[in-house]
Protein backbone atom coordinates (compact mmCIF):
# COMPACT_ATOMS: atom_id res chain seq x y z
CA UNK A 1 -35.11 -122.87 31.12
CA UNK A 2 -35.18 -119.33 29.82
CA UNK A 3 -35.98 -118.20 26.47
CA UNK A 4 -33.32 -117.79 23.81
CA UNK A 5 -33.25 -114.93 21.22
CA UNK A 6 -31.34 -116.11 18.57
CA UNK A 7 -31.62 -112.80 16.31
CA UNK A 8 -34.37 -110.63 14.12
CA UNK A 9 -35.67 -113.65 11.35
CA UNK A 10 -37.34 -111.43 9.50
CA UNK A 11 -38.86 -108.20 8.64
CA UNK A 12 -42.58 -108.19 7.20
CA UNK A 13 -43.19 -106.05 4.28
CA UNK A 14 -46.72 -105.23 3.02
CA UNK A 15 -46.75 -104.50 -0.64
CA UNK A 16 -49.07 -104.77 -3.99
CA UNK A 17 -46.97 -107.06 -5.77
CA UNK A 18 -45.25 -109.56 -3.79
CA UNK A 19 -43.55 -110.95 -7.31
CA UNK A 20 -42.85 -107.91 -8.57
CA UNK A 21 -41.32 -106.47 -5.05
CA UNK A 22 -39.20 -109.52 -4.51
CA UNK A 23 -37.70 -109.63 -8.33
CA UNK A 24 -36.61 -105.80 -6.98
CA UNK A 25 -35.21 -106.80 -3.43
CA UNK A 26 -33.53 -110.29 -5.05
CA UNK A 27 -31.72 -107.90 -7.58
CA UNK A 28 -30.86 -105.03 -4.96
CA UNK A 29 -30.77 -106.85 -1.92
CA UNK A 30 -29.36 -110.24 -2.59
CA UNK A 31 -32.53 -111.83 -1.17
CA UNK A 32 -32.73 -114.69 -3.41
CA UNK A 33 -32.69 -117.73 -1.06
CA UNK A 34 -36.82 -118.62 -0.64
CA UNK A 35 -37.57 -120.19 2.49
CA UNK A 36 -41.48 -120.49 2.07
CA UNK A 37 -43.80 -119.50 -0.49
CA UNK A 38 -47.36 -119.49 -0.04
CA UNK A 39 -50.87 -118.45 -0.40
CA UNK A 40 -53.66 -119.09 1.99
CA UNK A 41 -55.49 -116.93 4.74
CA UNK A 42 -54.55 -115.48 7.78
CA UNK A 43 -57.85 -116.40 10.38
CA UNK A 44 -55.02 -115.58 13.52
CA UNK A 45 -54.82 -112.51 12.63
CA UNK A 46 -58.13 -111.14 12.69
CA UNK A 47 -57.53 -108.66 15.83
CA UNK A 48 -55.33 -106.83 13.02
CA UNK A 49 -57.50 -107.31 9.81
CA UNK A 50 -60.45 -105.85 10.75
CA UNK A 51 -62.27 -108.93 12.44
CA UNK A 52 -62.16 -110.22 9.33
CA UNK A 53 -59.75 -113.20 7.74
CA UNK A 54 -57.75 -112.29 5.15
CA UNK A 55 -55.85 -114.05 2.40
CA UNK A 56 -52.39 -113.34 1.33
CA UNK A 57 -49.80 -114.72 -0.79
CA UNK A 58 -46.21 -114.33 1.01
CA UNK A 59 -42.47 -115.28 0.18
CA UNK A 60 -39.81 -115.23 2.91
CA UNK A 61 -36.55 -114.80 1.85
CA UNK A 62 -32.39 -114.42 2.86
CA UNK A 63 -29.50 -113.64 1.49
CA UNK A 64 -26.75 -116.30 2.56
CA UNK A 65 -23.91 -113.45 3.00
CA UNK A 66 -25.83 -113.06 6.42
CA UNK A 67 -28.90 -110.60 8.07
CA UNK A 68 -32.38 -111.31 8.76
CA UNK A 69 -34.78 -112.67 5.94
CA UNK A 70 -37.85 -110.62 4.45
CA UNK A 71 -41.26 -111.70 4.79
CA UNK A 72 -42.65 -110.25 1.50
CA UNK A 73 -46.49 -110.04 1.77
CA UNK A 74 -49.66 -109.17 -0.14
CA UNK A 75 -53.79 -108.94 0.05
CA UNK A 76 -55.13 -111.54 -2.27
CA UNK A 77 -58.49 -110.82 -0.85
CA UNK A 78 -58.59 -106.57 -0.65
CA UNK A 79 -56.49 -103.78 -2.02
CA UNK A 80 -52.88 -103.36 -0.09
CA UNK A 81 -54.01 -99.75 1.49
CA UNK A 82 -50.96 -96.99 1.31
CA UNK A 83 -51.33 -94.33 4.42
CA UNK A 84 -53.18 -91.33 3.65
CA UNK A 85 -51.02 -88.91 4.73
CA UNK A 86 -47.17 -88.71 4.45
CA UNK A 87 -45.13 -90.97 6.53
CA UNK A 88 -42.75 -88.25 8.86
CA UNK A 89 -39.80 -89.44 10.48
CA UNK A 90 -40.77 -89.92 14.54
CA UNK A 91 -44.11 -91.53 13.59
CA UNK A 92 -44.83 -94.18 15.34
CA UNK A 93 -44.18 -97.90 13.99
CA UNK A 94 -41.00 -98.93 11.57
CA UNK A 95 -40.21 -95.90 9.91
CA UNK A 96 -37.04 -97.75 8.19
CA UNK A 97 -34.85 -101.35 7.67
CA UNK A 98 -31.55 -100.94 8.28
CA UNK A 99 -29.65 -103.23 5.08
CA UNK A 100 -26.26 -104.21 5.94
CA UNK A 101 -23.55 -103.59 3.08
CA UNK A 102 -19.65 -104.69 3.24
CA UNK A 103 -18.90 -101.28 0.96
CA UNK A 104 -21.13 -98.47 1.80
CA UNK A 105 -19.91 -96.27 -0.96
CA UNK A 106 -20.06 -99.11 -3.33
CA UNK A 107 -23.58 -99.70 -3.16
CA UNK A 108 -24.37 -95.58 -2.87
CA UNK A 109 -22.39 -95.81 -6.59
CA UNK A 110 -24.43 -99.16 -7.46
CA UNK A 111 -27.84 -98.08 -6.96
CA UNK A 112 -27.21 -94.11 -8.32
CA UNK A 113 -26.01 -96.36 -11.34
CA UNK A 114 -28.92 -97.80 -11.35
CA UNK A 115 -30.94 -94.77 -11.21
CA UNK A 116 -32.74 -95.93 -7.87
CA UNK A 117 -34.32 -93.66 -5.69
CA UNK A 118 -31.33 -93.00 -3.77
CA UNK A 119 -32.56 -90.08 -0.74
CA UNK A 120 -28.97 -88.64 -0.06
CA UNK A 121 -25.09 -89.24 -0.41
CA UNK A 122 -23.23 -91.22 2.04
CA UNK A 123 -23.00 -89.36 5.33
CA UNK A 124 -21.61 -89.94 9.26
CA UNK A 125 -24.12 -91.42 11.80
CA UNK A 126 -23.61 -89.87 15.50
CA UNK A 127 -21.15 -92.96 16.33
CA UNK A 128 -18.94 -92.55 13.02
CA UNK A 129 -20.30 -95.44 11.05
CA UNK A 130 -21.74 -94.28 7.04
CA UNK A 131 -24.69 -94.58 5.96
CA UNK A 132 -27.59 -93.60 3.39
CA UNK A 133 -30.97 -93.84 2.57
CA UNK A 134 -33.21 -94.78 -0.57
CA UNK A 135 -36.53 -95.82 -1.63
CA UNK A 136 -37.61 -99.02 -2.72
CA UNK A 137 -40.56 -99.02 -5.91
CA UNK A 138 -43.43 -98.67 -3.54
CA UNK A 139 -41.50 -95.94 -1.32
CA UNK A 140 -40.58 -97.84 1.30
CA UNK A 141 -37.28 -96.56 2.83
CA UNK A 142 -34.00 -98.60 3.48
CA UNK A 143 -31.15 -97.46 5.16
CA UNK A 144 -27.91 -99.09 4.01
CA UNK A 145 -25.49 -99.20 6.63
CA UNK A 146 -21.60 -100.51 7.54
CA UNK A 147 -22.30 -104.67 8.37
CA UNK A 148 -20.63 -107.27 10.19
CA UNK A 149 -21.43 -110.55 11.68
CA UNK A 150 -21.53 -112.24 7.85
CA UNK A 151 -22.21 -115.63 7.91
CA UNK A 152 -20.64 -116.18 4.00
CA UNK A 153 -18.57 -114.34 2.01
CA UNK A 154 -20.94 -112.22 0.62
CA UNK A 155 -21.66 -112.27 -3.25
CA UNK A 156 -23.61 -109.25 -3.20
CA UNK A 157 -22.73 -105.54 -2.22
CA UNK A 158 -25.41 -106.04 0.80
CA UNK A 159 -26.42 -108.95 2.83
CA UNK A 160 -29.74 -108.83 4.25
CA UNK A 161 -31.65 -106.43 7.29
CA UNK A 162 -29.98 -105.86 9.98
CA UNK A 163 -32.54 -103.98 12.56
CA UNK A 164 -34.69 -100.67 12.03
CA UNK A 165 -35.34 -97.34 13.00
CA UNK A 166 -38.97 -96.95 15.07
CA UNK A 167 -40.46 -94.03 16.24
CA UNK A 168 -41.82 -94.10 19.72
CA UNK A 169 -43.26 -91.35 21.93
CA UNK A 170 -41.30 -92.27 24.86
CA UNK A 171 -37.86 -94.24 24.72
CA UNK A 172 -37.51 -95.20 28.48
CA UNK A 173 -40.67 -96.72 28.12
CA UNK A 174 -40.09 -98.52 24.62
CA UNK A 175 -36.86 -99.91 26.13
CA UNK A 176 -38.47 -101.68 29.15
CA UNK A 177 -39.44 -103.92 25.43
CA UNK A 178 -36.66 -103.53 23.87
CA UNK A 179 -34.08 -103.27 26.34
CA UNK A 180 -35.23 -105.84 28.74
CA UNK A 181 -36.97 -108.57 27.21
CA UNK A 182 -35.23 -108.01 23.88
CA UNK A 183 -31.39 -107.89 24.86
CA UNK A 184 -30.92 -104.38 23.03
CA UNK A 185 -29.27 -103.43 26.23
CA UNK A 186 -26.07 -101.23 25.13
CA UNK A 187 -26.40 -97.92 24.03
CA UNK A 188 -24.36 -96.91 20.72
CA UNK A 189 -25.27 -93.06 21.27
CA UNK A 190 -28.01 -91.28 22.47
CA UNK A 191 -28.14 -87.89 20.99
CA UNK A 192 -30.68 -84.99 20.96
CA UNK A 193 -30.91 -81.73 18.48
CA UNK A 194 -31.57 -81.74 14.84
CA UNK A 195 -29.01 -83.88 12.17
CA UNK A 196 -27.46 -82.99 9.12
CA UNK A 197 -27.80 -87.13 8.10
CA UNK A 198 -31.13 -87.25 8.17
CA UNK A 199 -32.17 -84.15 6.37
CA UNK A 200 -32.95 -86.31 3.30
CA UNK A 201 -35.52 -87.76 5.27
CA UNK A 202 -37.72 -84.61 5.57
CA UNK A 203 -35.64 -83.69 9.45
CA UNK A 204 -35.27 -79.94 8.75
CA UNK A 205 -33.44 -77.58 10.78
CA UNK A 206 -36.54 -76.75 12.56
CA UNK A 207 -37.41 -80.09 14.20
CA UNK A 208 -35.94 -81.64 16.93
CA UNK A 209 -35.52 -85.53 17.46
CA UNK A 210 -33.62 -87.98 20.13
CA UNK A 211 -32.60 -91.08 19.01
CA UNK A 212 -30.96 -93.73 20.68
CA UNK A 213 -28.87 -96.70 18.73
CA UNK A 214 -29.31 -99.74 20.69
CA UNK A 215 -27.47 -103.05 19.82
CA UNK A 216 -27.05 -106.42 21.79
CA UNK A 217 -23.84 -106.49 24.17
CA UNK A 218 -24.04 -110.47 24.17
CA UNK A 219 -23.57 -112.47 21.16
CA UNK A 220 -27.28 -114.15 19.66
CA UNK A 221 -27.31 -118.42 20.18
CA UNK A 222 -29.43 -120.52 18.58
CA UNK A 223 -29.62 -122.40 15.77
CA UNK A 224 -30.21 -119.45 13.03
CA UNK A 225 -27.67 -117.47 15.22
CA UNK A 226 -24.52 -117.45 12.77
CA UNK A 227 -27.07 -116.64 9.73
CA UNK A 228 -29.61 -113.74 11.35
CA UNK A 229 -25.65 -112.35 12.91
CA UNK A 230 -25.95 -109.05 15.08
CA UNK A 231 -28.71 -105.87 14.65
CA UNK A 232 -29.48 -102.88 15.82
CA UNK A 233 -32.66 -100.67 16.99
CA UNK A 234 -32.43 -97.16 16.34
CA UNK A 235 -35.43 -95.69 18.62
CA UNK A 236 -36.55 -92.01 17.14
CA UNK A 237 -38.05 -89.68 19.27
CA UNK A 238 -39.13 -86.33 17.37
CA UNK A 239 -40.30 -83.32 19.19
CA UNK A 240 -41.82 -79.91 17.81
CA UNK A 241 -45.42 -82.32 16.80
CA UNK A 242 -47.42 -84.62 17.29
CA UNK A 243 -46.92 -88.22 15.73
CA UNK A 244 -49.39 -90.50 13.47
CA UNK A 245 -49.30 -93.82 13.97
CA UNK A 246 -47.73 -95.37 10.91
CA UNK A 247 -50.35 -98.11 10.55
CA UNK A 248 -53.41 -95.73 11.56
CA UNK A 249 -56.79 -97.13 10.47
CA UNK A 250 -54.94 -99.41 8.12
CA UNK A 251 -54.50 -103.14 8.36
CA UNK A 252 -51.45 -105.66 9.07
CA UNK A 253 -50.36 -106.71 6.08
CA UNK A 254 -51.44 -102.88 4.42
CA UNK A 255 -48.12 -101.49 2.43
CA UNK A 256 -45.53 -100.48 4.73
CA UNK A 257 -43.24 -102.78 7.56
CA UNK A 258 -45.83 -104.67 9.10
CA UNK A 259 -43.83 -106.25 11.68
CA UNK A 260 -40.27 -106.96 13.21
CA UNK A 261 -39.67 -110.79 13.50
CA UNK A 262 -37.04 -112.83 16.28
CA UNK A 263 -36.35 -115.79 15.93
CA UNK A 264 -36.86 -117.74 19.63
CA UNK A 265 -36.79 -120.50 21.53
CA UNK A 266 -38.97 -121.58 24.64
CA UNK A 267 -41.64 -119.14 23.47
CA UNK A 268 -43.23 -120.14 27.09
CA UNK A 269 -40.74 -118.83 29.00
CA UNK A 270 -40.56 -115.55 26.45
CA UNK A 271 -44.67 -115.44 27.04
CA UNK A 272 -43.94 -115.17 30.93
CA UNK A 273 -41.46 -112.75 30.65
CA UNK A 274 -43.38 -110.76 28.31
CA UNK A 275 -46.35 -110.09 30.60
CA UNK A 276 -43.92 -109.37 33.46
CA UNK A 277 -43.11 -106.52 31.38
CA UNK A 278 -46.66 -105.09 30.43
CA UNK A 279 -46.78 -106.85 26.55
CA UNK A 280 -49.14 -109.62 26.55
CA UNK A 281 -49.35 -112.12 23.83
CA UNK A 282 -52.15 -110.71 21.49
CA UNK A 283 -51.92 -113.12 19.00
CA UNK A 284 -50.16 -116.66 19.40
CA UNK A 285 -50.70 -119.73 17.44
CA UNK A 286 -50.23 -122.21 20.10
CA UNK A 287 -49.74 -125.33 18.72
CA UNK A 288 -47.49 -125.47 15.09
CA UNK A 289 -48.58 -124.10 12.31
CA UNK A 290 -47.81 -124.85 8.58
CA UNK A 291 -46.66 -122.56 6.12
CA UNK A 292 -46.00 -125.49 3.76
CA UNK A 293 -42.42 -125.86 3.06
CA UNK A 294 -41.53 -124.40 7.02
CA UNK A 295 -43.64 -124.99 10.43
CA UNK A 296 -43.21 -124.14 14.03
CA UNK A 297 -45.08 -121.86 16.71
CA UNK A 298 -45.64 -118.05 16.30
CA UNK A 299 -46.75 -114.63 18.89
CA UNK A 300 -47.51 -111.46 18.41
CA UNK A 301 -47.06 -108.25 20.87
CA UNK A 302 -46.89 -104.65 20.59
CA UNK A 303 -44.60 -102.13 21.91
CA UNK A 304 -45.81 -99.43 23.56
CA UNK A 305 -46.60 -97.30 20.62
CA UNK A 306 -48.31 -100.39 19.06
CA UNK A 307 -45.68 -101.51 16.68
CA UNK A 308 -46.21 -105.34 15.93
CA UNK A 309 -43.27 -107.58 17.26
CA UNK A 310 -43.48 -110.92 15.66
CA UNK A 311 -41.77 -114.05 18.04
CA UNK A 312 -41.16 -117.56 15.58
CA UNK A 313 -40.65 -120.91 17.04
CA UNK A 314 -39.89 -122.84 14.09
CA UNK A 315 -40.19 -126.61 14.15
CA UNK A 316 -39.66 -127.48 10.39
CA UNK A 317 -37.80 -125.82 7.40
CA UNK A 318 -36.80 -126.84 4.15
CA UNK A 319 -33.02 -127.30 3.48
CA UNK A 320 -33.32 -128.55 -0.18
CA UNK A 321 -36.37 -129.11 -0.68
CA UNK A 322 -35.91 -130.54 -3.94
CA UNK A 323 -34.12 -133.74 -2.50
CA UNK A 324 -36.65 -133.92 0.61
CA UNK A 325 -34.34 -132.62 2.91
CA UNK A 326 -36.47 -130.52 6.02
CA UNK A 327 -34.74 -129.81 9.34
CA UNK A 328 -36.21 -130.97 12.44
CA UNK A 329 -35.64 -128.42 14.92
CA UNK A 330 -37.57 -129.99 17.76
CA UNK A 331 -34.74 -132.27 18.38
CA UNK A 332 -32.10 -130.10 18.55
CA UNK A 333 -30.13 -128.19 21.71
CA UNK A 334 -32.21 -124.77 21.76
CA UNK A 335 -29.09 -122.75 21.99
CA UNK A 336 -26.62 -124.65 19.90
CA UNK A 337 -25.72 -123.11 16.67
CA UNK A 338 -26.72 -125.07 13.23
CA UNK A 339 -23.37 -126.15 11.13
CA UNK A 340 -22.80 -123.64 9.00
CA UNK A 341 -22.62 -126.17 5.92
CA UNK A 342 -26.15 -127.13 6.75
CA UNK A 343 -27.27 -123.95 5.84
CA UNK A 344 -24.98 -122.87 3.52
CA UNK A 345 -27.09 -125.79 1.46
CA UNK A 346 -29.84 -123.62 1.19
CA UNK A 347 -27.83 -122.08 -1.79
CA UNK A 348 -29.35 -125.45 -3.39
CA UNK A 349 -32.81 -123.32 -3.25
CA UNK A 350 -31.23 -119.85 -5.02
CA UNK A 351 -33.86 -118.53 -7.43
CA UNK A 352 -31.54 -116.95 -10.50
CA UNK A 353 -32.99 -114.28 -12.24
């Protein structure tokens, strides 16, 4: 049996204040549904931590109107290290999460409102969509863009990520990742010169860039299918310099996106296929591990610019957690989605601020 891809779970997020960053992204976001909390270390992950294990305290978290979850993270045993020189658009790693919103213009007007640090006005993307940017409290940058696939009538004026934008040094090459073993096989534009729309993000007249939207031509399966709904890679090639790697002589789990997270099953068959393709498992837990409240299996690999890609197997999550109820996934059809009113339970778990 072949691996299934049932959509991006989650995006990590390294910050200084994982309370303090997720009180921001519940209120802005919508990401108020927890599906883990917890503190401990990280000994897996010592090939990225210095060869040293590190604790953390983490929260994952959705927003039920539909998009990938956010795995909020933070040192509890060393400082959360920003860069040390200023992030550029083409550098290499997760420059940006895309946030899916059902009213663009409504949440440009929300968050201005709000006084947020809202980069630029609403603007055209190469394939006609809208779209802004802004920066969350620790400067992270978001771009909020036109969403579909929602799992729930959304309550907020966003649901939850809905890809990124990387920056690699060659895009043939990152697709043979993305592309191949990932399923981002249809191309939304691929376009070359400089762009008015991303001048707010430092892309002057005098710099040159390619990027390339990629989204999935066939629909996700899987149990989390209906929830994670469909995304979209924006690969960034700039020209004109030379790159830094966005995580350069920093740590996982340092402030910035740490990782891009699917959501799989038959993570042996996704291991093969992987190493077919040039991107060996560097991490992988092998049997289940425990966050808790949710278990399962997990991978890492990098692309070719060594941006971490995150695979999760999970085996066990909590539904409502307050009555006992966990989800067995183990012994359910890999590519069959869950009922929607199973998860639309997890409401059960909303944290109200």
């Amino acid at each position: 049996m072949s691996f299934i891809i049932s959509g991006i779970q989650q995006v990590g997020v390294g910050i200084p204040d994982v309370y303090a960053a997720w009180a921001w992204y519940r209120k802005y976001f919508g990401m108020d549904i927890p599906v883990f909390q917890e503190e401990a270390e990280a000994p897996l992950m010592t090939i990225y931590t210095g060869g040293e294990v590190q604790a953390r305290n983490a929260v994952m978290a959705l927003n039920l109107g539909g998009g990938a979850g956010m795995e909020i993270w933070q040192y509890t045993s060393r400082n959360t290290d920003p860069p040390t020189f200023d992030i550029q658009l083409g550098d290499y790693g997760i420059f940006s999460t895309r946030i899916k919103s059902r009213n663009v213009q409504e949440a440009y007007d929300w968050f201005t409102s709000e006084n947020l640090d809202v980069l630029c006005p609403p603007q055209k993307t190469p394939s006609g969509g809208t779209h802004f940017f802004l920066k969350d409290p620790y400067g992270l940058i978001y771009e909020i863009v036109e969403g579909s696939g929602w799992f729930s009538r959304p309550s907020h004026v966003t649901g939850g990520p809905s890809g990124c934008m990387i920056g690699v040094s060659d895009v043939e090459k990152a697709r043979t990742l993305y592309s191949d073993v990932l399923g981002y096989d249809e191309v939304v534009y691929d376009e070359s010169g400089t762009f008015e729309d991303l001048a707010c993000l430092g892309a002057d007249d005098a710099t040159r860039f390619r990027r390339v939207l990629l989204r999935h031509s066939k629909p996700r399966m899987g149990g989390f299918s209906k929830l994670l709904g469909p995304s979209e890679l924006e690969l960034i090639k700039v020209y004109d310099r030379i790159p830094n790697k966005i995580f350069q002589d920093r740590f996982w789990g340092d402030l910035g996106f740490i990782h891009l997270c699917f959501d799989v099953r038959n993570m042996n068959a996704l291991e093969k296929a992987c190493k077919e393709k040039g991107f060996p498992f560097t991490v992988d837990s092998m049997n289940t591990f425990d966050m808790g409240e949710a278990s399962g299996r997990f991978s890492y690999i990098e692309d070719p610019d060594g941006t971490l890609i995150e695979f999760v197997e999970a085996h066990k999550m909590p539904i409502m957690k307050k009555w006992g109820w966990y989800l067995n996934l183990k012994k359910r059809p890999d590519e069959k989605p869950l009922p929607s009113w199973m998860l639309k339970a997890l409401k059960f778990s909303r944290v109200k601020d």
